[in-house]
N, C-alpha and C. Protein backbone atom coordinates (compact mmCIF):
# COMPACT_ATOMS: atom_id res chain seq x y z
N UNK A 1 -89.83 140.27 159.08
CA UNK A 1 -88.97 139.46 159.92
C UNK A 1 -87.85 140.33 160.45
N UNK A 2 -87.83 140.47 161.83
CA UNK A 2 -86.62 141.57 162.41
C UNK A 2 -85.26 140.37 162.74
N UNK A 3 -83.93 140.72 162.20
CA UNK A 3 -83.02 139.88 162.47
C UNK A 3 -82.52 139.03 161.53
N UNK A 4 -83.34 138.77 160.47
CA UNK A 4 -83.67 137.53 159.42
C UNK A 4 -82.96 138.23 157.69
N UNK A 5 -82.20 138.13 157.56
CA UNK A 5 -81.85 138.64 156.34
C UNK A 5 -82.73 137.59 154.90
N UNK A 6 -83.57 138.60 154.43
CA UNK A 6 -83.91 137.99 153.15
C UNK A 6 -83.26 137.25 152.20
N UNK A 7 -83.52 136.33 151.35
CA UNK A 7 -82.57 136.25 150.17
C UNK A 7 -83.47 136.30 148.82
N UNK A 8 -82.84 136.85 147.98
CA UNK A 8 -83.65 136.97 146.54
C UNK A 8 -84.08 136.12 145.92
N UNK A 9 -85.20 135.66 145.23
CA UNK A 9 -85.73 134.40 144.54
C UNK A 9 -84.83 134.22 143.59
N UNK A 10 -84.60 135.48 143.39
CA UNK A 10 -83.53 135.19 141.51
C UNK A 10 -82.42 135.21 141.73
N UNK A 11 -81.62 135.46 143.12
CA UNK A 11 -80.32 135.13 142.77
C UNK A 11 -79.74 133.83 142.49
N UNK A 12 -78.84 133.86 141.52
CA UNK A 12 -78.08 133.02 140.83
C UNK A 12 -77.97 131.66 141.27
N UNK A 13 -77.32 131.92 142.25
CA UNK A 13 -76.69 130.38 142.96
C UNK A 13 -77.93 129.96 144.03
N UNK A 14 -78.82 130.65 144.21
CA UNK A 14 -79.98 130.26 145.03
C UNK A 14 -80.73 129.47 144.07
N UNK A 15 -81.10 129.98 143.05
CA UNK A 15 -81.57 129.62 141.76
C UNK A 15 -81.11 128.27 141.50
N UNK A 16 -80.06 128.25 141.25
CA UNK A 16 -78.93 126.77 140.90
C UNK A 16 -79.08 125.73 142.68
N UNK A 17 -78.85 125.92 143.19
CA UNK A 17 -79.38 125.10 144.35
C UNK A 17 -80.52 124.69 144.48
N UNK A 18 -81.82 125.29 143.91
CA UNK A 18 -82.91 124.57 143.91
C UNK A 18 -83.21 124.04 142.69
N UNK A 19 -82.12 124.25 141.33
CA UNK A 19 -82.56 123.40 140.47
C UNK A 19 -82.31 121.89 140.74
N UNK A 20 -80.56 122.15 141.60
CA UNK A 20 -79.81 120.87 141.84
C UNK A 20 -80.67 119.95 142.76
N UNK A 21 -81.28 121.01 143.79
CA UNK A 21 -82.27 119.81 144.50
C UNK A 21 -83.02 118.94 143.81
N UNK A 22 -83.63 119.50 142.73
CA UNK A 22 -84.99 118.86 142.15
C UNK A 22 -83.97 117.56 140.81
N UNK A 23 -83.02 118.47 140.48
CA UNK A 23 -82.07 117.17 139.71
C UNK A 23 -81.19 116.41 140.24
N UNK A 24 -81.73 116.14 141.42
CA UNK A 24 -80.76 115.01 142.26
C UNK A 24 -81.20 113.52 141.61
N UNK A 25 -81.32 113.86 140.69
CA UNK A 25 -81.56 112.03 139.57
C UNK A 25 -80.22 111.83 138.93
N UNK A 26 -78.97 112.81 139.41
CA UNK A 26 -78.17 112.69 138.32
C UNK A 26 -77.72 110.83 138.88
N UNK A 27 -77.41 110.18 138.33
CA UNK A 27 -77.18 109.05 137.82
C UNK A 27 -75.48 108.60 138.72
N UNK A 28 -74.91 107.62 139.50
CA UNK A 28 -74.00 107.72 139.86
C UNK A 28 -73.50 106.63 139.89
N UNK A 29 -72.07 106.08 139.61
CA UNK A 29 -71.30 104.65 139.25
C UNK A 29 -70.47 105.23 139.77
N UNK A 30 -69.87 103.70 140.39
CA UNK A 30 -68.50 103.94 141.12
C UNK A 30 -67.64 103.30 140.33
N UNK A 31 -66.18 103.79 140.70
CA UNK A 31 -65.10 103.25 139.76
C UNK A 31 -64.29 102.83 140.71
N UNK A 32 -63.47 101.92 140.23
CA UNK A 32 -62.11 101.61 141.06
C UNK A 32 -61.30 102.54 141.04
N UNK A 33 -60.62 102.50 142.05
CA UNK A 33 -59.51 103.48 141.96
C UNK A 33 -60.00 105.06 142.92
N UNK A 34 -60.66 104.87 143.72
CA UNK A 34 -61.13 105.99 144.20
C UNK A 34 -61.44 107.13 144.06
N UNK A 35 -62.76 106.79 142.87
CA UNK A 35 -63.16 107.82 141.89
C UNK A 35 -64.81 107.36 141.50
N UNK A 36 -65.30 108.50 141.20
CA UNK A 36 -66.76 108.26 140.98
C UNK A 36 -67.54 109.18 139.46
N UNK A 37 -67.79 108.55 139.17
CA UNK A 37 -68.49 109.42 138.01
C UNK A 37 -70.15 109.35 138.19
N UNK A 38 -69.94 110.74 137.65
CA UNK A 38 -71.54 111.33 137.70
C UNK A 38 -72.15 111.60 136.48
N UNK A 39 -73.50 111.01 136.02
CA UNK A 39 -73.71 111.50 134.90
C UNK A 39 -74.88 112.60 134.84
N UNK A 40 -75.25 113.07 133.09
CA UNK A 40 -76.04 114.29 133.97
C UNK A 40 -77.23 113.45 133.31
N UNK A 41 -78.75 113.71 134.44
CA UNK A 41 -79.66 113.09 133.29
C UNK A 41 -80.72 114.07 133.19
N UNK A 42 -80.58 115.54 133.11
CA UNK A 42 -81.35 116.34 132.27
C UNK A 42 -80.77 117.59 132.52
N UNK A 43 -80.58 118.83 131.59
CA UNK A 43 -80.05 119.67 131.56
C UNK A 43 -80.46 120.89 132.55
N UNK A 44 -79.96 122.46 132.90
CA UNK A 44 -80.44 123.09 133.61
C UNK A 44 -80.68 124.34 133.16
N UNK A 45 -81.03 125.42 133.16
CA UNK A 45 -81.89 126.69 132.79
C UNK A 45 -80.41 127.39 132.63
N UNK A 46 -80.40 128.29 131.05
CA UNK A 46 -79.12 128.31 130.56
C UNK A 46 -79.11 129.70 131.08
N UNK A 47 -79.88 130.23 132.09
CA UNK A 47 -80.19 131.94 132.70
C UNK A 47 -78.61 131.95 133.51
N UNK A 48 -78.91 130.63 134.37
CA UNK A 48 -77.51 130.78 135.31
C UNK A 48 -76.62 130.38 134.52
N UNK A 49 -75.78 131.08 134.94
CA UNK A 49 -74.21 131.35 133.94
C UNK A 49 -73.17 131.65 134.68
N UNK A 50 -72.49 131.08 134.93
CA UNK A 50 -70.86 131.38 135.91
C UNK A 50 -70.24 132.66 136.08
N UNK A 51 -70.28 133.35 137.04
CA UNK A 51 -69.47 134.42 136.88
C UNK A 51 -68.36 135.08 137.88
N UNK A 52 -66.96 135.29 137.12
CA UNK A 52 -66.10 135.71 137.89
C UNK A 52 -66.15 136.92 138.89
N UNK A 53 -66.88 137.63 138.78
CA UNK A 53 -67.12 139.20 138.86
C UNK A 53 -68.36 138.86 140.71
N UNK A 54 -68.81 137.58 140.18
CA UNK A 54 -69.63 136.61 141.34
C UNK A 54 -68.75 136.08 142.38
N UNK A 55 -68.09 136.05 141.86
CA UNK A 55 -66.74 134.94 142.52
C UNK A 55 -66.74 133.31 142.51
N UNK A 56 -67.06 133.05 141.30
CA UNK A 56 -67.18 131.69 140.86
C UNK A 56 -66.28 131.38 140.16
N UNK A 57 -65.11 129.77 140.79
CA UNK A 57 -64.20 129.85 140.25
C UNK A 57 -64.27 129.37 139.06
N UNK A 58 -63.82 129.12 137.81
CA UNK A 58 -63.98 128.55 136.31
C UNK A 58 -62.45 127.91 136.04
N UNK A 59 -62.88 126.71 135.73
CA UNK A 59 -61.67 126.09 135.34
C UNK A 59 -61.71 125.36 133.82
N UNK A 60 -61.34 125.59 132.98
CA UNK A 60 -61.74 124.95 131.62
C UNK A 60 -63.38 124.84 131.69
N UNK A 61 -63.88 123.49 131.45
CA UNK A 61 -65.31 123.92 131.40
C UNK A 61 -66.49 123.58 131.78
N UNK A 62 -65.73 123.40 133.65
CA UNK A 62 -66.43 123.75 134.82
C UNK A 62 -66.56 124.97 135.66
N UNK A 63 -67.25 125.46 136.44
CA UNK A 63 -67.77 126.23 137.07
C UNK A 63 -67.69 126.02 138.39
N UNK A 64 -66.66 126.25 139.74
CA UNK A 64 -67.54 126.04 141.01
C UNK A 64 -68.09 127.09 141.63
N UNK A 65 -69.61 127.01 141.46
CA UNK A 65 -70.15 128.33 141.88
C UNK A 65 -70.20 128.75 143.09
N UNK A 66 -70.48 129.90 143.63
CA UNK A 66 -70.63 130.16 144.94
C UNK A 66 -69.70 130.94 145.41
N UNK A 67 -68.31 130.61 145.29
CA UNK A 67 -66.96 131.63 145.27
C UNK A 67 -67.08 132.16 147.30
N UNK A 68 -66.77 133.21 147.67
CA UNK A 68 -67.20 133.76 148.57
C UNK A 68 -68.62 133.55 149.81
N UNK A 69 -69.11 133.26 148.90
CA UNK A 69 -70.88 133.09 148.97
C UNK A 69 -71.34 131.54 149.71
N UNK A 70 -70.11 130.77 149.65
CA UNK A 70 -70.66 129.57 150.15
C UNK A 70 -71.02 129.35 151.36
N UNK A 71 -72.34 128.98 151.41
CA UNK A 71 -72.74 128.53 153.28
C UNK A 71 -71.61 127.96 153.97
N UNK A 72 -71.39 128.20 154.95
CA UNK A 72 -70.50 127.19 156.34
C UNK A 72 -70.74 126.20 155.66
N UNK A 73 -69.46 125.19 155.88
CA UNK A 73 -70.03 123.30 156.22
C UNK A 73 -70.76 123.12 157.31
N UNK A 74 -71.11 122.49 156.80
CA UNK A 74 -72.00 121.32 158.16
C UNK A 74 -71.18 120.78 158.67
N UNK A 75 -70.82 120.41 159.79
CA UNK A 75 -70.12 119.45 160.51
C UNK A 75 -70.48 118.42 161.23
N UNK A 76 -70.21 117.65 160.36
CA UNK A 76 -70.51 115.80 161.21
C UNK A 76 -70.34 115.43 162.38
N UNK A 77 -71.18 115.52 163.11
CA UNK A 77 -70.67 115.56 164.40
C UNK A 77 -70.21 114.06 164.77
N UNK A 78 -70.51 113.20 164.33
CA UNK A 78 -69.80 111.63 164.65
C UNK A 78 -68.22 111.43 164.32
N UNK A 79 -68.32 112.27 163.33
CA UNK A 79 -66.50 112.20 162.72
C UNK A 79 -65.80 113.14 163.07
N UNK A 80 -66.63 114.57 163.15
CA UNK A 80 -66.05 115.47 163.13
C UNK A 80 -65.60 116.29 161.82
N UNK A 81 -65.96 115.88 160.31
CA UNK A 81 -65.44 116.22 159.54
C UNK A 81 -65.95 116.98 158.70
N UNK A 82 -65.94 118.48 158.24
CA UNK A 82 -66.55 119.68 157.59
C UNK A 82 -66.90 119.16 157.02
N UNK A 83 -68.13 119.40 155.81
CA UNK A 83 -68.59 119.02 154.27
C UNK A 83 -69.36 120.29 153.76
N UNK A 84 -68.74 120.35 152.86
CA UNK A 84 -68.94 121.95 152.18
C UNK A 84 -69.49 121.65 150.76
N UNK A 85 -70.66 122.06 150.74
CA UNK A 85 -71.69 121.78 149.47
C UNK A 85 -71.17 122.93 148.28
N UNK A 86 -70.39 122.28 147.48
CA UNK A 86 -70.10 123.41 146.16
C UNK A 86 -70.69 122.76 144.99
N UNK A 87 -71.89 123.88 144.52
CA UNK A 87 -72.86 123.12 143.32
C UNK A 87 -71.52 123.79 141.83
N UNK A 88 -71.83 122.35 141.18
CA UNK A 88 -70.42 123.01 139.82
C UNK A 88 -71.46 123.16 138.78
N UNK A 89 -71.04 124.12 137.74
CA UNK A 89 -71.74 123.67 136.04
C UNK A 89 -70.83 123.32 135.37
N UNK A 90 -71.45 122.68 134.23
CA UNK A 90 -70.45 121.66 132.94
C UNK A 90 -71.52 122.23 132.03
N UNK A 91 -69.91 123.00 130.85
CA UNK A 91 -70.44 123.15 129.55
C UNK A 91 -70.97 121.73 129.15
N UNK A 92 -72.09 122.25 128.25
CA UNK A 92 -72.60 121.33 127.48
C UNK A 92 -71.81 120.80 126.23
N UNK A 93 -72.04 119.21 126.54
CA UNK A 93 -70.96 118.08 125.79
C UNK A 93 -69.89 117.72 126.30
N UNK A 94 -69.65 118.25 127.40
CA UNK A 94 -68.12 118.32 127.86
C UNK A 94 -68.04 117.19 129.44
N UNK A 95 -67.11 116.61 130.07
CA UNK A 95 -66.66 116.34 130.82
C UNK A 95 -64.98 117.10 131.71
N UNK A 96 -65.49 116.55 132.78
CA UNK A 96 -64.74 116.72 133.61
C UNK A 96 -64.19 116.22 134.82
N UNK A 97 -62.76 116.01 135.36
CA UNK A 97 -62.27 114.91 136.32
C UNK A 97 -61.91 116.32 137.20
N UNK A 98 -62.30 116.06 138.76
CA UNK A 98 -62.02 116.70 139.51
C UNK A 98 -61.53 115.53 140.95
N UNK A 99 -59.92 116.30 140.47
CA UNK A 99 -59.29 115.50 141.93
C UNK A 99 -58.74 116.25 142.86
N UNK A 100 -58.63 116.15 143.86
CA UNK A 100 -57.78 116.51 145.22
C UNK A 100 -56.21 115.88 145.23
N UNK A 101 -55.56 116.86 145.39
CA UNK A 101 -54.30 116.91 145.10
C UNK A 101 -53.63 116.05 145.90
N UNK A 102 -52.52 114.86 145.83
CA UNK A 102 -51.84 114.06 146.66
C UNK A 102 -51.47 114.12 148.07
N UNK A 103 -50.82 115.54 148.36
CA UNK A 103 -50.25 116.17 149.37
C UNK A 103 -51.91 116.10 150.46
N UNK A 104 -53.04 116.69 149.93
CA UNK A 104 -54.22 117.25 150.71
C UNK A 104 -54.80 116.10 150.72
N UNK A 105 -54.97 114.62 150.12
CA UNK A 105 -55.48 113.80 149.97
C UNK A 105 -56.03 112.98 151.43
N UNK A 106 -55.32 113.17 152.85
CA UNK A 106 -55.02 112.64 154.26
C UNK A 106 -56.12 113.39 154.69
N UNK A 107 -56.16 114.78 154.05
CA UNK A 107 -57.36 115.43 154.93
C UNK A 107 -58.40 115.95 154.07
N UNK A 108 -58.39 116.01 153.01
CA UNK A 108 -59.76 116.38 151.61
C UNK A 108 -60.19 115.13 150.92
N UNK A 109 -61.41 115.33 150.81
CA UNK A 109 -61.95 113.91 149.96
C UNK A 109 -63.49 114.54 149.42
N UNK A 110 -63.79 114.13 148.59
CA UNK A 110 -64.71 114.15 147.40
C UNK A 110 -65.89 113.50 147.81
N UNK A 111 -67.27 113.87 147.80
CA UNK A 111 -68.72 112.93 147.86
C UNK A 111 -69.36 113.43 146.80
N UNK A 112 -69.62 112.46 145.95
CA UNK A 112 -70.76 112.81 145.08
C UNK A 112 -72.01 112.49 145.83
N UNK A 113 -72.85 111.62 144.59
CA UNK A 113 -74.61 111.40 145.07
C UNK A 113 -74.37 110.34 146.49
N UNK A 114 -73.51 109.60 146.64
CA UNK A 114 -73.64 108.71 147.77
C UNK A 114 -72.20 109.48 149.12
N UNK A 115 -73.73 110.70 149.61
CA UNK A 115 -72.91 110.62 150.66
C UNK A 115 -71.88 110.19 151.24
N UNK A 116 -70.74 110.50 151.82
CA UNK A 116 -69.71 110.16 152.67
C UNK A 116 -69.77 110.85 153.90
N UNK A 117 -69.21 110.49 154.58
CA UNK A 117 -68.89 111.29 156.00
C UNK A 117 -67.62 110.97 156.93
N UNK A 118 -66.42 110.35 155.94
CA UNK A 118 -65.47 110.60 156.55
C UNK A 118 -64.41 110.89 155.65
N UNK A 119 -63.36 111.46 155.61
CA UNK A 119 -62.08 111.69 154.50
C UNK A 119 -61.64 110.13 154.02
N UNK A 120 -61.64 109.32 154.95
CA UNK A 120 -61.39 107.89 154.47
C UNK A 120 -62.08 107.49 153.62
N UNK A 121 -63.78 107.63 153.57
CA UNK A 121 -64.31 106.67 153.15
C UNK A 121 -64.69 107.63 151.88
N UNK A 122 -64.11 109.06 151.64
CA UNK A 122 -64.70 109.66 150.37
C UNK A 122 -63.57 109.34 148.92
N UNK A 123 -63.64 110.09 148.18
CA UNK A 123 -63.22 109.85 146.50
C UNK A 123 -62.10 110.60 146.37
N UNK A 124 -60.99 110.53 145.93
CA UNK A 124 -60.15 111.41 145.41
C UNK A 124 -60.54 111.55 144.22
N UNK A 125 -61.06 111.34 143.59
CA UNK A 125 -61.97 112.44 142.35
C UNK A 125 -63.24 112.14 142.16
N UNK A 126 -63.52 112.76 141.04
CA UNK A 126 -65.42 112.69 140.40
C UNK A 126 -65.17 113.17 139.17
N UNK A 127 -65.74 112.72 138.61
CA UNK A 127 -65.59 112.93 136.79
C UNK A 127 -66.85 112.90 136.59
N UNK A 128 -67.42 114.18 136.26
CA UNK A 128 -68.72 114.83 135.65
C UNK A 128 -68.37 114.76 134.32
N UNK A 129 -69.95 114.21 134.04
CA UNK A 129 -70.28 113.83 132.32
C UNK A 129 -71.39 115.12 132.34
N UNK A 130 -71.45 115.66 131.24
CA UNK A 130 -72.20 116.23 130.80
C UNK A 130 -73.56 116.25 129.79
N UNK A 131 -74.21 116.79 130.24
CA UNK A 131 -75.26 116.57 129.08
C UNK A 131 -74.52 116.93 127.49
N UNK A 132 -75.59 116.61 126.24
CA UNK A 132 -74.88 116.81 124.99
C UNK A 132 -75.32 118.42 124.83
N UNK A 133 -76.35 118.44 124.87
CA UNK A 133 -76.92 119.67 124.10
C UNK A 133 -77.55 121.22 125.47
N UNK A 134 -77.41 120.68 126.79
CA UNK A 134 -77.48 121.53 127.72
C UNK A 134 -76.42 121.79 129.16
N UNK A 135 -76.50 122.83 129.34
CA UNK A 135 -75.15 122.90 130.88
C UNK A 135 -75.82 121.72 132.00
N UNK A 136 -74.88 121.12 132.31
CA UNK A 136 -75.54 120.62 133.48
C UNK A 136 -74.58 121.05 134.54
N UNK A 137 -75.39 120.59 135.62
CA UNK A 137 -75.56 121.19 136.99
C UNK A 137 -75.61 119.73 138.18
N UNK A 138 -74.48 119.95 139.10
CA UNK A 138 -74.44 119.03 140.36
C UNK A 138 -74.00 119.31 141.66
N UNK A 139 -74.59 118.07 142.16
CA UNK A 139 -74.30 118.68 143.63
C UNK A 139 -73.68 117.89 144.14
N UNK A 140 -72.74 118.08 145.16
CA UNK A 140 -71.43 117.34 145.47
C UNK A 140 -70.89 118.46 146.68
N UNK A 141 -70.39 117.50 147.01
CA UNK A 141 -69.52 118.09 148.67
C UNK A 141 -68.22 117.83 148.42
N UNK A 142 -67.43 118.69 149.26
CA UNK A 142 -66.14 118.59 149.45
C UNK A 142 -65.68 118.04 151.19
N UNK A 143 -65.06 116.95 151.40
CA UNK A 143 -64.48 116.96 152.99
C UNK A 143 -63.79 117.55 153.51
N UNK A 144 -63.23 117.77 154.38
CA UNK A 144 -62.31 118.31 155.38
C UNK A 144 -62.24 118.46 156.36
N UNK A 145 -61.04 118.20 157.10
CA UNK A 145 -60.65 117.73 157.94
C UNK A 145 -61.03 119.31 158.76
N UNK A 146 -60.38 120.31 158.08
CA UNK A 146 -60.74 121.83 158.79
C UNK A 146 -61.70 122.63 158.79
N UNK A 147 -61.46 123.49 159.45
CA UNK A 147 -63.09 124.31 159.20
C UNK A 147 -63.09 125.31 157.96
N UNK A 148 -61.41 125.78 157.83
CA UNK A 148 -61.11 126.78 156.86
C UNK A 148 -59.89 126.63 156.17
N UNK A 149 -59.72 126.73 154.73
CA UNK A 149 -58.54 126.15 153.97
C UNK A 149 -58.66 126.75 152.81
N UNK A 150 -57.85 127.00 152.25
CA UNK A 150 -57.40 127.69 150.43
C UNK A 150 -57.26 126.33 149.95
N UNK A 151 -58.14 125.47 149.08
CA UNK A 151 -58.14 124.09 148.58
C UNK A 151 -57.42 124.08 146.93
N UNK A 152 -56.61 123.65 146.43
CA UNK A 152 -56.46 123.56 145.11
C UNK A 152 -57.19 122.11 144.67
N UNK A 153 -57.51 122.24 143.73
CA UNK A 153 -58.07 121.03 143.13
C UNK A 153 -57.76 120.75 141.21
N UNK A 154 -57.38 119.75 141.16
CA UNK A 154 -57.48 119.77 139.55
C UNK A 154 -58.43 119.66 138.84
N UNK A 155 -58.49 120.20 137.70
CA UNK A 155 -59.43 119.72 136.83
C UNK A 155 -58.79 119.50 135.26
N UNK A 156 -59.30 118.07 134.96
CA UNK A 156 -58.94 117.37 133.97
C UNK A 156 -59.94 117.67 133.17
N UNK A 157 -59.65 118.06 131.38
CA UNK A 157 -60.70 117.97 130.56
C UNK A 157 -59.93 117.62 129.45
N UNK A 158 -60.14 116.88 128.54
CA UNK A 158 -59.59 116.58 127.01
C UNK A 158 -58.19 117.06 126.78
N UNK A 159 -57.90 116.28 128.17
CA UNK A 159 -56.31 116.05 128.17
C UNK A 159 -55.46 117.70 128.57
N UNK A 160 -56.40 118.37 128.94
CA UNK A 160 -55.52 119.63 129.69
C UNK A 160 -56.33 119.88 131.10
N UNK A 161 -54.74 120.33 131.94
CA UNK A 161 -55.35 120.07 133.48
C UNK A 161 -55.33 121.05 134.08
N UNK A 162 -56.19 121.87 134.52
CA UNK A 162 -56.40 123.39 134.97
C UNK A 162 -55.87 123.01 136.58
N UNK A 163 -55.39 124.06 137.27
CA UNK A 163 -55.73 124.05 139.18
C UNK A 163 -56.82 125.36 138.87
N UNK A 164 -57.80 124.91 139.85
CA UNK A 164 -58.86 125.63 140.76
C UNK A 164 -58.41 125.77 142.48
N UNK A 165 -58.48 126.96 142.28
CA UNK A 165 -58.10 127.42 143.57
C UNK A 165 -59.57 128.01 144.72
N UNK A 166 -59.76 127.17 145.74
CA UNK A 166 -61.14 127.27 145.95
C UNK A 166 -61.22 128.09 147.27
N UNK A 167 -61.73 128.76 147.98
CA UNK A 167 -61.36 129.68 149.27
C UNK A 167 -62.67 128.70 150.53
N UNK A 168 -62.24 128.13 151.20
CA UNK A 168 -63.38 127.36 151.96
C UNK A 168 -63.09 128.07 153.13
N UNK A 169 -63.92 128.72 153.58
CA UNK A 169 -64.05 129.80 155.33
C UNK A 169 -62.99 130.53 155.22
N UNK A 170 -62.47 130.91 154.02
CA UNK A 170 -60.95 131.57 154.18
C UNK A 170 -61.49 132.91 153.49
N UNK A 171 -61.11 133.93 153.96
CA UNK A 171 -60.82 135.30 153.13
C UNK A 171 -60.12 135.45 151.71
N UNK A 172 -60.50 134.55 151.24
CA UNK A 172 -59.56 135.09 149.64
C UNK A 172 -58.30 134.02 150.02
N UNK A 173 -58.07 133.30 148.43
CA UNK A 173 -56.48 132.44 148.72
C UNK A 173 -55.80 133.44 147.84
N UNK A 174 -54.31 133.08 147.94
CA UNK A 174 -53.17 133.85 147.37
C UNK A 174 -53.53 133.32 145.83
């Protein structure tokens, strides 16, 4: 193929994107309060493993993989509004609340398994459950209003709250 850049069967996050395709059974309830939880309903191949050195950010004991590496959003063309596919891992046994910060809340919003396609109509968080005894693995979008942004996001786990600092079309955040 002249023009066509290959990609490796085994790399990592290619790897993890086609597991997430095939485990799109994860399980999804909505909550009040503009929040959604995801549960996991089968674990994923313990080969892929998070790594900083990858540029995958780690926050307590989630993973958003991809770092650098993430495809463009798609852009909605009815709304107009980016959606940027960041697949996360969750240690096994563990949970996790991932919200968008107050201030960014007007223009970032959260989709788990039930699609969104506008900042209005998405989640200010998602709280990933984890499997007991394996990492699990999901797929979830982020909104935005822009094409490119340094995103902070929290992450809540057993009562301590990390920031993840996420680089979306941006060169590296501060």
């Amino acid at each position: 193929m002249v023009g066509r850049r290959r990609r490796r069967a085994d790399d990592p996050v290619r790897v993890l994107l086609g597991t997430l395709a095939l485990l799109a059974v994860a399980a999804p309830s909505a909550r009040a309060g503009g929040s959604e939880t995801r549960r996991c309903t089968a674990g994923i191949d313990a080969a892929v493993a998070p790594s900083r050195a990858r540029g995958d950010v780690i926050a307590g004991p989630l993973a958003f993989m991809g770092g650098p590496h993430l495809r463009a959003p798609s852009r909605i063309a009815r709304t107009g509004v980016y959606a940027w596919k960041v697949p996360v891992l969750l240690q096994a046994g563990r949970s996790a609340r991932v919200s968008v910060l107050p201030a960014d809340r007007a223009s970032v919003g959260l989709s788990g398994a039930r699609q969104r396609t506008t900042v209005a109509a998405s989640r200010a968080a998602i709280t990933f459950v984890g499997c007991a005894h394996a990492r699990s693995g999901f797929g979830w979008s982020i909104l935005t209003k822009r094409k490119s942004l340094c995103l902070a996001l929290d992450v809540r786990s057993r009562g301590v709250t990390r920031r993840a600092l996420l680089s979306l079309g941006t060169p590296g955040c501060p």
